[in-house]
Protein backbone atom coordinates (compact mmCIF):
# COMPACT_ATOMS: atom_id res chain seq x y z
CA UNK A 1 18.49 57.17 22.96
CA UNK A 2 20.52 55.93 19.35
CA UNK A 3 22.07 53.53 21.83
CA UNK A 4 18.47 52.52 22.78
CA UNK A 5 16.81 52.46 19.57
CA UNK A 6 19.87 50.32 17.94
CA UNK A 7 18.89 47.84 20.12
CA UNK A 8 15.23 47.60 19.31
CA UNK A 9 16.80 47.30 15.71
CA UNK A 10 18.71 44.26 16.58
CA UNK A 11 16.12 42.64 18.31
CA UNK A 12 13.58 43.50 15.69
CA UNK A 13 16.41 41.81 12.90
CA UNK A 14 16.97 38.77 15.17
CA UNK A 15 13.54 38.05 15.69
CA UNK A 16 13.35 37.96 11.84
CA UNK A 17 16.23 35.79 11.42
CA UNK A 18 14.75 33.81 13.53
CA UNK A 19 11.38 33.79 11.62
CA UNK A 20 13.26 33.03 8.39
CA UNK A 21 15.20 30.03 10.23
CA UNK A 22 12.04 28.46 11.30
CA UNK A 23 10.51 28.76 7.68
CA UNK A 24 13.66 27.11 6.06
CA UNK A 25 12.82 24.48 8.54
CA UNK A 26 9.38 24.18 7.82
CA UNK A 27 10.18 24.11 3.71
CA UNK A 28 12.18 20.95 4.46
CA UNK A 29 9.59 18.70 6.20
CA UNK A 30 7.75 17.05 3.63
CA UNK A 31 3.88 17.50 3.66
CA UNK A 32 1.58 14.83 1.87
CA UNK A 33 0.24 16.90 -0.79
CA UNK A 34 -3.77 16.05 -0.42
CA UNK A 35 -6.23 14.51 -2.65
CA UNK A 36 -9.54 16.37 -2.95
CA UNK A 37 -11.75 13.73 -4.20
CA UNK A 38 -14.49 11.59 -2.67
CA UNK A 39 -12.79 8.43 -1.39
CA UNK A 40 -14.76 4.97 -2.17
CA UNK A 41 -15.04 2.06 0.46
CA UNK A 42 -13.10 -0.04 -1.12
CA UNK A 43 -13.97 -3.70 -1.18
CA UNK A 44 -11.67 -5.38 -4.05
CA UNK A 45 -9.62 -8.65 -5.77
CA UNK A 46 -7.08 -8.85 -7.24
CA UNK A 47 -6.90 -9.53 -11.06
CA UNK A 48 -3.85 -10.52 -13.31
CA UNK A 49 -3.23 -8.95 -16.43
CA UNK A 50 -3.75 -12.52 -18.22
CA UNK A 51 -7.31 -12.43 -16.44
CA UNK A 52 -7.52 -8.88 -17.38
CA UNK A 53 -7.24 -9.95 -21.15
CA UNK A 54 -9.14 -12.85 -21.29
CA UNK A 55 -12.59 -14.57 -21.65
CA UNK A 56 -12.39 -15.10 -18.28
CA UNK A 57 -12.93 -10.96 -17.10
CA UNK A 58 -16.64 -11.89 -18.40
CA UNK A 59 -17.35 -14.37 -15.76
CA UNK A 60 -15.25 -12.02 -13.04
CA UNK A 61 -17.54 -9.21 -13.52
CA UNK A 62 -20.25 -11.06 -14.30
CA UNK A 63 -19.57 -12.57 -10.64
CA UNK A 64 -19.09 -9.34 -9.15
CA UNK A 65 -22.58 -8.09 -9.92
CA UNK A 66 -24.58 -7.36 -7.26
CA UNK A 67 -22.39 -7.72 -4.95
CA UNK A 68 -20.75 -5.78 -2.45
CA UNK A 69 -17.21 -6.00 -4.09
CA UNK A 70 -16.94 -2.46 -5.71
CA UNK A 71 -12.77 -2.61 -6.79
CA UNK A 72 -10.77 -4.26 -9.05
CA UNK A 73 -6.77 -4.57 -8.74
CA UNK A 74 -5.24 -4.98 -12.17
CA UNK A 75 -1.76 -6.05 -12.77
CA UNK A 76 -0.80 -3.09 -15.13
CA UNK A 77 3.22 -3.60 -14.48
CA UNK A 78 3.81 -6.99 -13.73
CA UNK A 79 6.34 -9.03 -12.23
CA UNK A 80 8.03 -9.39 -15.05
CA UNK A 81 8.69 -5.51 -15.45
CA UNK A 82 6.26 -5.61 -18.52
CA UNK A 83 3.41 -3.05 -19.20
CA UNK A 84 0.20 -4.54 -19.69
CA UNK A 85 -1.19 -2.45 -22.59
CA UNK A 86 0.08 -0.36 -25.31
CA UNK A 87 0.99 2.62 -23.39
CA UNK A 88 1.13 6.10 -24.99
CA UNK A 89 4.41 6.66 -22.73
CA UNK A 90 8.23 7.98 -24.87
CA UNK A 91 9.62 6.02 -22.05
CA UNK A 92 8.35 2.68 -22.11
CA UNK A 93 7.92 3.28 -26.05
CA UNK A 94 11.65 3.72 -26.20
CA UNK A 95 12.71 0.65 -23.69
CA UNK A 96 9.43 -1.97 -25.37
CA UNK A 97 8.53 -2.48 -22.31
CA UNK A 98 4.50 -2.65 -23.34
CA UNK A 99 2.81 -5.69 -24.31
CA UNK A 100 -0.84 -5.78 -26.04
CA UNK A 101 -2.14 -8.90 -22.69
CA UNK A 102 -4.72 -6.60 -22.19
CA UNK A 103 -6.26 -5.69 -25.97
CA UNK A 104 -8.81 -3.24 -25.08
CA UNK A 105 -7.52 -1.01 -21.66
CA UNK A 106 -9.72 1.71 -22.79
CA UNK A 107 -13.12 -0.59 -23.29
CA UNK A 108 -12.21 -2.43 -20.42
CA UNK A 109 -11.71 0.68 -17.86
CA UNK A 110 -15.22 2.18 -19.66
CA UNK A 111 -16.87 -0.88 -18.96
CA UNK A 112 -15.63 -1.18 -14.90
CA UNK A 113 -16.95 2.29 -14.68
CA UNK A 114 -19.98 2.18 -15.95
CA UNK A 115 -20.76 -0.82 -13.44
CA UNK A 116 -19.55 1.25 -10.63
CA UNK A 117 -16.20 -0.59 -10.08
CA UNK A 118 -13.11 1.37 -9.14
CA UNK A 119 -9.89 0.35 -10.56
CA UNK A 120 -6.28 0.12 -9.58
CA UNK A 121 -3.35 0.10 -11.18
CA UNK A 122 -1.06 -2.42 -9.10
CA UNK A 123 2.75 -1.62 -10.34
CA UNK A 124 5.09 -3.83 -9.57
CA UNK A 125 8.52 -2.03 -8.27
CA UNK A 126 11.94 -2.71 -7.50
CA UNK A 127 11.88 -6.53 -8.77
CA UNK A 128 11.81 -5.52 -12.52
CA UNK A 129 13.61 -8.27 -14.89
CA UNK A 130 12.72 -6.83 -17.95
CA UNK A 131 14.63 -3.49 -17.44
CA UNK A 132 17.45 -5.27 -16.35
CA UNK A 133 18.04 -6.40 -19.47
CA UNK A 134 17.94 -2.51 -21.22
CA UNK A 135 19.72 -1.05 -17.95
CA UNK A 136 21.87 -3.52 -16.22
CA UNK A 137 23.61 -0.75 -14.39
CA UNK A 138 19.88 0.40 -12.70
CA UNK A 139 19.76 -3.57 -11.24
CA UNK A 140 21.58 -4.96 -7.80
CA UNK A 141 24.73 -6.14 -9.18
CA UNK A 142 27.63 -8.35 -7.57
CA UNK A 143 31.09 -7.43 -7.10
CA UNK A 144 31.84 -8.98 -10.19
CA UNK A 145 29.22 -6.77 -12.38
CA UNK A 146 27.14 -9.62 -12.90
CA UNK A 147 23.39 -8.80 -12.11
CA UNK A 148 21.82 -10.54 -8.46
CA UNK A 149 19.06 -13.25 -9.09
CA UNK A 150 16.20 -13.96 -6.81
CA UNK A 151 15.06 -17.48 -6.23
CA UNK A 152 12.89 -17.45 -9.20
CA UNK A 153 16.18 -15.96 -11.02
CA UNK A 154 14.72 -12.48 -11.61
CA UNK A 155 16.64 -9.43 -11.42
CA UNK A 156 16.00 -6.68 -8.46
CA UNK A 157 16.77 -2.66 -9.35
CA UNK A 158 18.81 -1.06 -6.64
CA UNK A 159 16.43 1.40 -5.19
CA UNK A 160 19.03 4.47 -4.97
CA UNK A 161 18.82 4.25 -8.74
CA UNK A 162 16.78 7.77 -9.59
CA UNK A 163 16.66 7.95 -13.11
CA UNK A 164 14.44 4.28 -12.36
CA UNK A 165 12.43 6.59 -10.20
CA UNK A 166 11.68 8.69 -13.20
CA UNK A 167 10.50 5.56 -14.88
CA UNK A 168 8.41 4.31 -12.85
CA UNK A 169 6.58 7.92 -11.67
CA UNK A 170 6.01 8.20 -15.89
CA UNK A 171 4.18 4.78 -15.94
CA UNK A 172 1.95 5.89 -12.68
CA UNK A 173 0.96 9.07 -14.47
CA UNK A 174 0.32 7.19 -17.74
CA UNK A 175 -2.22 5.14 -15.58
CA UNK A 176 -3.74 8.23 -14.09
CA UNK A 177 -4.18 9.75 -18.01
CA UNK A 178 -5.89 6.56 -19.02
CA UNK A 179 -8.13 6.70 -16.07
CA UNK A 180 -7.48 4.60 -13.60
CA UNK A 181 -8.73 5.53 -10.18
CA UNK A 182 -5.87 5.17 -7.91
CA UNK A 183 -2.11 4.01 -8.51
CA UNK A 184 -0.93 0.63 -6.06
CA UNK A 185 2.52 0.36 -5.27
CA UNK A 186 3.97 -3.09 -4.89
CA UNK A 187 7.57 -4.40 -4.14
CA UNK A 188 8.15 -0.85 -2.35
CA UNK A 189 11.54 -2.24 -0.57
CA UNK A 190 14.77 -3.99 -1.05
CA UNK A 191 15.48 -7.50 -1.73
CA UNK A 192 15.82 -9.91 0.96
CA UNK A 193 16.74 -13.04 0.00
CA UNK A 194 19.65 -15.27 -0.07
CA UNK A 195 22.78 -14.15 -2.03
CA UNK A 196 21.53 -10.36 -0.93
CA UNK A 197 24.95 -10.42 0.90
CA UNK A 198 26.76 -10.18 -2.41
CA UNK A 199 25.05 -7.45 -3.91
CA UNK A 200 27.58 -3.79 -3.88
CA UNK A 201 26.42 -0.78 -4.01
CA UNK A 202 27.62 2.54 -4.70
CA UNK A 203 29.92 4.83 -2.42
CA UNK A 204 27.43 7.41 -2.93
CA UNK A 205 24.36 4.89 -1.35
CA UNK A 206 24.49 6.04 2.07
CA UNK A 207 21.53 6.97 2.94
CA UNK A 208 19.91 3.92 5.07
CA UNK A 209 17.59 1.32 3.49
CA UNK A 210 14.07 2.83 5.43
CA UNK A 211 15.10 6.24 4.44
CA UNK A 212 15.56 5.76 0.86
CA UNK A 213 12.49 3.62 0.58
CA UNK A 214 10.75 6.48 2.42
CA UNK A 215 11.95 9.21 -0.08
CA UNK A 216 11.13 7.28 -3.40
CA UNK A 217 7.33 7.15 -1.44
CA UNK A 218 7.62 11.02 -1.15
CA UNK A 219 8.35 11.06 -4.47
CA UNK A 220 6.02 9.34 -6.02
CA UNK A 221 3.57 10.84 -3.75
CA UNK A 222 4.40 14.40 -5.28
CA UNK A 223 4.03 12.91 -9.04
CA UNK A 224 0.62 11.56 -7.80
CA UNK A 225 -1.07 14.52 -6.33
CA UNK A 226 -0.26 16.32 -9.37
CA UNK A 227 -2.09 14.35 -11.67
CA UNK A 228 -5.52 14.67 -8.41
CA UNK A 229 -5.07 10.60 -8.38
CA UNK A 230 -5.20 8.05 -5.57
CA UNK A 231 -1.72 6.60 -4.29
CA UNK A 232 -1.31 3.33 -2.55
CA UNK A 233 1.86 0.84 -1.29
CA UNK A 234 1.11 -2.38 -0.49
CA UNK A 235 3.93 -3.55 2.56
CA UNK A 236 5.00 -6.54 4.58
CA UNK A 237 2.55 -6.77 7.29
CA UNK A 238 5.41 -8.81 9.71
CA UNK A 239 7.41 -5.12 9.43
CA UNK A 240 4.53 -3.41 11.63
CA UNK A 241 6.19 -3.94 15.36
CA UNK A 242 9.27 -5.57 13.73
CA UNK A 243 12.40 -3.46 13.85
CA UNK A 244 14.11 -6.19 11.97
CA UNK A 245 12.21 -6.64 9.70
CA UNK A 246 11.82 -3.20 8.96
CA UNK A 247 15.51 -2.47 8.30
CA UNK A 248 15.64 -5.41 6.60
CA UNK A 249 13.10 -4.66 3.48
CA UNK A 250 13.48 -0.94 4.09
CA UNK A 251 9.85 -0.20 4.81
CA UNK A 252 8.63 2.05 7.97
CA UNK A 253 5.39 1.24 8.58
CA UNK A 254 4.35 4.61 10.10
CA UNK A 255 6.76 6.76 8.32
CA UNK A 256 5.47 5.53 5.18
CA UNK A 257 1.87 5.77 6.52
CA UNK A 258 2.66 9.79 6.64
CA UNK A 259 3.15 9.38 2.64
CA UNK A 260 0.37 7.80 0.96
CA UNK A 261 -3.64 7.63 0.74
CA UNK A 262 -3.59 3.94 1.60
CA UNK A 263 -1.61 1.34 3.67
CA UNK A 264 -2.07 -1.78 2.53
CA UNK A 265 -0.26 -4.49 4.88
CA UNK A 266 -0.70 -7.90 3.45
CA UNK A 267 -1.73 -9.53 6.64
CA UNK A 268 -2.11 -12.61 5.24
CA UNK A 269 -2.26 -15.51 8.01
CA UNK A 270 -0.19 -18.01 6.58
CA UNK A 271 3.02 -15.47 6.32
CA UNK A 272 2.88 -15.57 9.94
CA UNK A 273 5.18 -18.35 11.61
CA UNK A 274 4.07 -20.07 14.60
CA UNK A 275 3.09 -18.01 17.78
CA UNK A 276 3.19 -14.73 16.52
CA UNK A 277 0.13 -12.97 17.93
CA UNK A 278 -0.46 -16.01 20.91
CA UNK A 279 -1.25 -18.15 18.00
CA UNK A 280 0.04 -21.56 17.69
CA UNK A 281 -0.56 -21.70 13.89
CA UNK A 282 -1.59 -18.62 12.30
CA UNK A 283 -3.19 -20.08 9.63
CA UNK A 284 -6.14 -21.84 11.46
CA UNK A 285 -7.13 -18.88 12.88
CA UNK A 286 -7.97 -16.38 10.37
CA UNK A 287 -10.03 -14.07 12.94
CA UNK A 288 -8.08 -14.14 15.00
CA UNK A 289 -4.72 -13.89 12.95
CA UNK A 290 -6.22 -10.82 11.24
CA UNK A 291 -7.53 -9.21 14.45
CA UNK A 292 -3.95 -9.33 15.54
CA UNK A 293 -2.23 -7.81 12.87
CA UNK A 294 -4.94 -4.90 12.90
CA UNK A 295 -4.49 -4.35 16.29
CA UNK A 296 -0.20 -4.55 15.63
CA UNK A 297 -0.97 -1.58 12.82
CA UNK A 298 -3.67 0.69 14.85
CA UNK A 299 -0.48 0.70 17.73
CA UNK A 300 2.03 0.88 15.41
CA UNK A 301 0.14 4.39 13.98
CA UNK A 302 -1.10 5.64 16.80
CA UNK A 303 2.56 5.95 18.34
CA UNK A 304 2.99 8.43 15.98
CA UNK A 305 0.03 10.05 15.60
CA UNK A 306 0.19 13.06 17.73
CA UNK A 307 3.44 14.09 15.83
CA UNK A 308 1.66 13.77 12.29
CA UNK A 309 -0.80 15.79 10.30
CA UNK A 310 -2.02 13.43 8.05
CA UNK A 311 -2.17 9.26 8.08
CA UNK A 312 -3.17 6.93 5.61
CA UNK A 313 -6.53 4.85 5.47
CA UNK A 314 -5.42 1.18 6.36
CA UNK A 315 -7.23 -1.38 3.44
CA UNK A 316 -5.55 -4.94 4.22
CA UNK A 317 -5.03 -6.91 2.11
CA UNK A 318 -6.69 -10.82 3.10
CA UNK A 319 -6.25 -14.32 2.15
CA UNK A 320 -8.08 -15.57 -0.52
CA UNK A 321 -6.05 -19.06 -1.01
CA UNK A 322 -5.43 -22.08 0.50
CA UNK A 323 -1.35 -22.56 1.69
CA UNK A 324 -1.33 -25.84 1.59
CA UNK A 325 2.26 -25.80 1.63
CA UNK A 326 2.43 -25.59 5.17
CA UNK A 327 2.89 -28.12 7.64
CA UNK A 328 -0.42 -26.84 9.89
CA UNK A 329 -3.18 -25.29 7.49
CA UNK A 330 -6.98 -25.47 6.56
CA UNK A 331 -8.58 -24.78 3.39
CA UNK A 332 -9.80 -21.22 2.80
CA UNK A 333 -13.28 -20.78 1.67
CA UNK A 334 -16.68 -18.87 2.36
CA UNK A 335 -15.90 -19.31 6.23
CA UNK A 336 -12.55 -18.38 7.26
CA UNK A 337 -12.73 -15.25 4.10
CA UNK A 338 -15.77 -14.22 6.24
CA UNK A 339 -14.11 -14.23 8.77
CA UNK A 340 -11.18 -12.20 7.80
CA UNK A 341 -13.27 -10.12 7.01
CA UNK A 342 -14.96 -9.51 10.48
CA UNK A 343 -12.27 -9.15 12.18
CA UNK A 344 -10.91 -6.00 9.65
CA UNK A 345 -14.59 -4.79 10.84
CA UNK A 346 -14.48 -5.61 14.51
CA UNK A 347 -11.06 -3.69 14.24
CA UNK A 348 -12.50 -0.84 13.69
CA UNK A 349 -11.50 -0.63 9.65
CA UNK A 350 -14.13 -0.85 6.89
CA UNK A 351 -12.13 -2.02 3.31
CA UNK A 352 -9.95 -4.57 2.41
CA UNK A 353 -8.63 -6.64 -0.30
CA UNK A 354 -8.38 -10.76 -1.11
CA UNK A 355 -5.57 -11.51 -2.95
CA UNK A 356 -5.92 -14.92 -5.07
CA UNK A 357 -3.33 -15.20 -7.68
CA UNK A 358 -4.76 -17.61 -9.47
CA UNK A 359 -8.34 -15.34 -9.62
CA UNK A 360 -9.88 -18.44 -8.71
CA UNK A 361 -12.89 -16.90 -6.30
CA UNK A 362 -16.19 -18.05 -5.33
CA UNK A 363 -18.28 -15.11 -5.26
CA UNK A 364 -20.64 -16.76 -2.99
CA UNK A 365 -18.09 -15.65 -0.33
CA UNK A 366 -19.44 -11.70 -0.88
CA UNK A 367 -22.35 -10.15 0.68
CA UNK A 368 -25.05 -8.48 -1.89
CA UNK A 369 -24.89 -4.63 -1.87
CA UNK A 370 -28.24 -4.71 0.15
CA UNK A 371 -26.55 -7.27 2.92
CA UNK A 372 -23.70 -4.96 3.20
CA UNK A 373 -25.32 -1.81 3.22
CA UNK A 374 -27.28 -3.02 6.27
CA UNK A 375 -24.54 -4.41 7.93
CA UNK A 376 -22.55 -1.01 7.36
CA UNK A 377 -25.46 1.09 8.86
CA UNK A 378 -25.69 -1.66 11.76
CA UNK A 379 -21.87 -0.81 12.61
CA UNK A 380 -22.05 2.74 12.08
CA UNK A 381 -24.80 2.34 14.68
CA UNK A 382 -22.73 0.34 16.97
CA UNK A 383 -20.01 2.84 16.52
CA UNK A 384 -21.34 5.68 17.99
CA UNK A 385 -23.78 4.39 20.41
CA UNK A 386 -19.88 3.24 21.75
CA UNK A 387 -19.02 6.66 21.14
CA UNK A 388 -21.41 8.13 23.05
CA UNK A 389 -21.02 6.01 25.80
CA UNK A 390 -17.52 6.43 26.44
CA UNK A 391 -17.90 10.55 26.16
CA UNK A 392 -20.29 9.45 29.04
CA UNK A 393 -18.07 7.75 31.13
CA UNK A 394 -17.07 9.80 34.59
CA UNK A 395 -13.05 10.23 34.35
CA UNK A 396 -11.24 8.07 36.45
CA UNK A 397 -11.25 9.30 39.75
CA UNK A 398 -14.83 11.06 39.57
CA UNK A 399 -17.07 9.85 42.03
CA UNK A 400 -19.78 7.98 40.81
CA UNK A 401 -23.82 7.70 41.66
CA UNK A 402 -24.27 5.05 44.04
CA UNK A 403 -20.72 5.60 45.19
């Protein structure tokens, strides 16, 4: 009977060993914390800080009225590394790091929201010249200690750097104090241009480039949810279906899609070379180009979706230029951003982004609120009648009437 009953103790023990072992498990997958606030369809541009602090924000909102763009993205740490306002922030007091380009962040943010017009934060990451020059030994550096220089002969930070991390999760909350409606990540991955080769890093830098990349995300992700704000990355769009280019930049497309409320691939078609997607030159087919990509990311995701509890919103971001740099191009205007545009749709995604860096846009490109509210309730339509009609559908196999 002890013998008997020492037995049931065991197994009682075990099993709670067991039970413990699973929990320590658990506690070391990483959850996306979530974000309990109504989400906006966003429909945005992208604005620099210069813009941001000019005249010219008059005639960009101005243009934006009545329309169905409803998001502005606003250079807050540019590529230059430099804060766009006078930021009540220790660190970026201590390092100077603030400039007064925009004069009036408070007025400005007031004045967005009283129109309606959700704002982002776009920080520029890992390509920061300006703190190379208060923490050279944060930046990629040679063998020789001198810092690595991009083509434009700016200075990268090496991303296992985590006191940088610090930094730049301080600036994100500083955004969220001040108001801004969600934080956009840009420059999320390593450097990969020429001279890379030469850049050292620590003993200590072992973990792989996607994995690193993947735990700053997580990281920032945590800062983010505690301050109840929106968190975005913009990414590569050639790393979705690319293992190369994946490793190369560091960025896992649906590994970081498990991290963040929004993707944002920059699908734009000229950074796609000839033939990619059946294409002969991406570029002339915008539709078609964009279509494409979407349809890369939606298999890209849904590869992982059955092992995943949570997965970003994808909001692409489009072409809103003309490369004219290219051997085979056209010129971008009302016709090919429209259709961009319909193809996010007929993809099955409803927000997106055009990215002109010059802010040059013709707002006769954009629907009126009214236009796109009716062509939203047309899809929405569209979407279930399909809906419906596949839940319909006799499973392959069932015999059918007239069979």
């Amino acid at each position: 009977m002890e013998f008997q009953e020492s037995l049931a103790q065991e197994s009682i023990e075990a099993k709670e060993r067991a039970e413990e072992e699973e929990k320590a498990k658990a506690a070391l997958i990483w959850k996306k914390p979530a974000i309990s606030k109504e989400r906006k369809k966003v429909k945005g541009i992208y604005i620099t800080d210069n813009t941001a602090g000019s005249e010219r924000m008059e005639e960009i909102l101005s243009g934006m009225k009545g329309t169905e763009l409803n998001a502005l993205v606003i250079d807050i740490k540019n590529d230059q590394g430099r804060i766009s306002y006078r930021m009540n922030n220790p660190l970026v007091k201590e390092l100077g790091a603030d400039l007064k380009i925009i004069p009036d962040l408070p007025a400005l943010l007031k004045r967005c929201h009283d129109e309606g017009i959700y704002v982002i934060a776009r920080l520029v990451c890992f390509r920061d010249p300006y703190i190379g020059s208060k923490h050279p030994e944060w930046m990629n550096q040679k063998a020789d200690g001198s810092l690595f220089e991009d083509n434009n002969g700016l200075n990268w930070v090496n991303p296992y750097k985590k006191e940088y991390w610090d930094y730049l999760a301080s600036i994100a909350e500083s955004c969220a104090d001040d108001g801004f409606d969600e934080i956009q990540l840009d420059y999320v991955r390593f450097c990969t241009e020429k001279g890379m080769q030469e850049v050292v890093y620590p003993e200590e830098a072992k973990t792989d480039k996607t994995k690193i990349i993947t735990e700053f995300v997580r990281f920032m992700a945590d800062r983010m949810a505690q301050k109840k704000v929106f968190f975005s990355t913009d990414v590569f769009g050639t790393i979705i279906g690319s293992y190369v280019d994946s490793m190369s930049v560091g960025q896992d497309y649906a590994v970081m899609a498990e991290c963040v409320d929004y993707m944002c691939p920059m699908i734009y078609p000229s950074h796609y070379g000839s033939g990619n997607f059946g294409i002969a030159y991406p570029d002339t087919e915008p539709y078609k180009t964009i279509q494409g990509a979407l349809s890369s990311s939606r298999k890209a995701l849904s590869l992982e979706t059955e092992n995943s509890a949570y997965r970003a919103s994808i909001r692409p971001w489009l072409q809103g230029f003309t490369a004219s740099y290219l051997e085979h191009y056209i010129p971008y205007g009302k016709e090919e951003i429209r259709a961009e545009i319909q193809a996010v749709y007929d993809s099955g995604y409803d927000e997106w982004l055009i990215w002109n860096a010059s802010n040059n846009y013709d707002f006769s490109c954009f629907l009126s609120k009214e236009e796109a509210e009716q062509e939203e309730a047309k899809r929405e339509k569209e979407r279930k009648d399909e809906t419906i009609t596949q839940s319909a559908e006799p499973a392959q196999g069932e015999k059918q009437n007239g069979g």
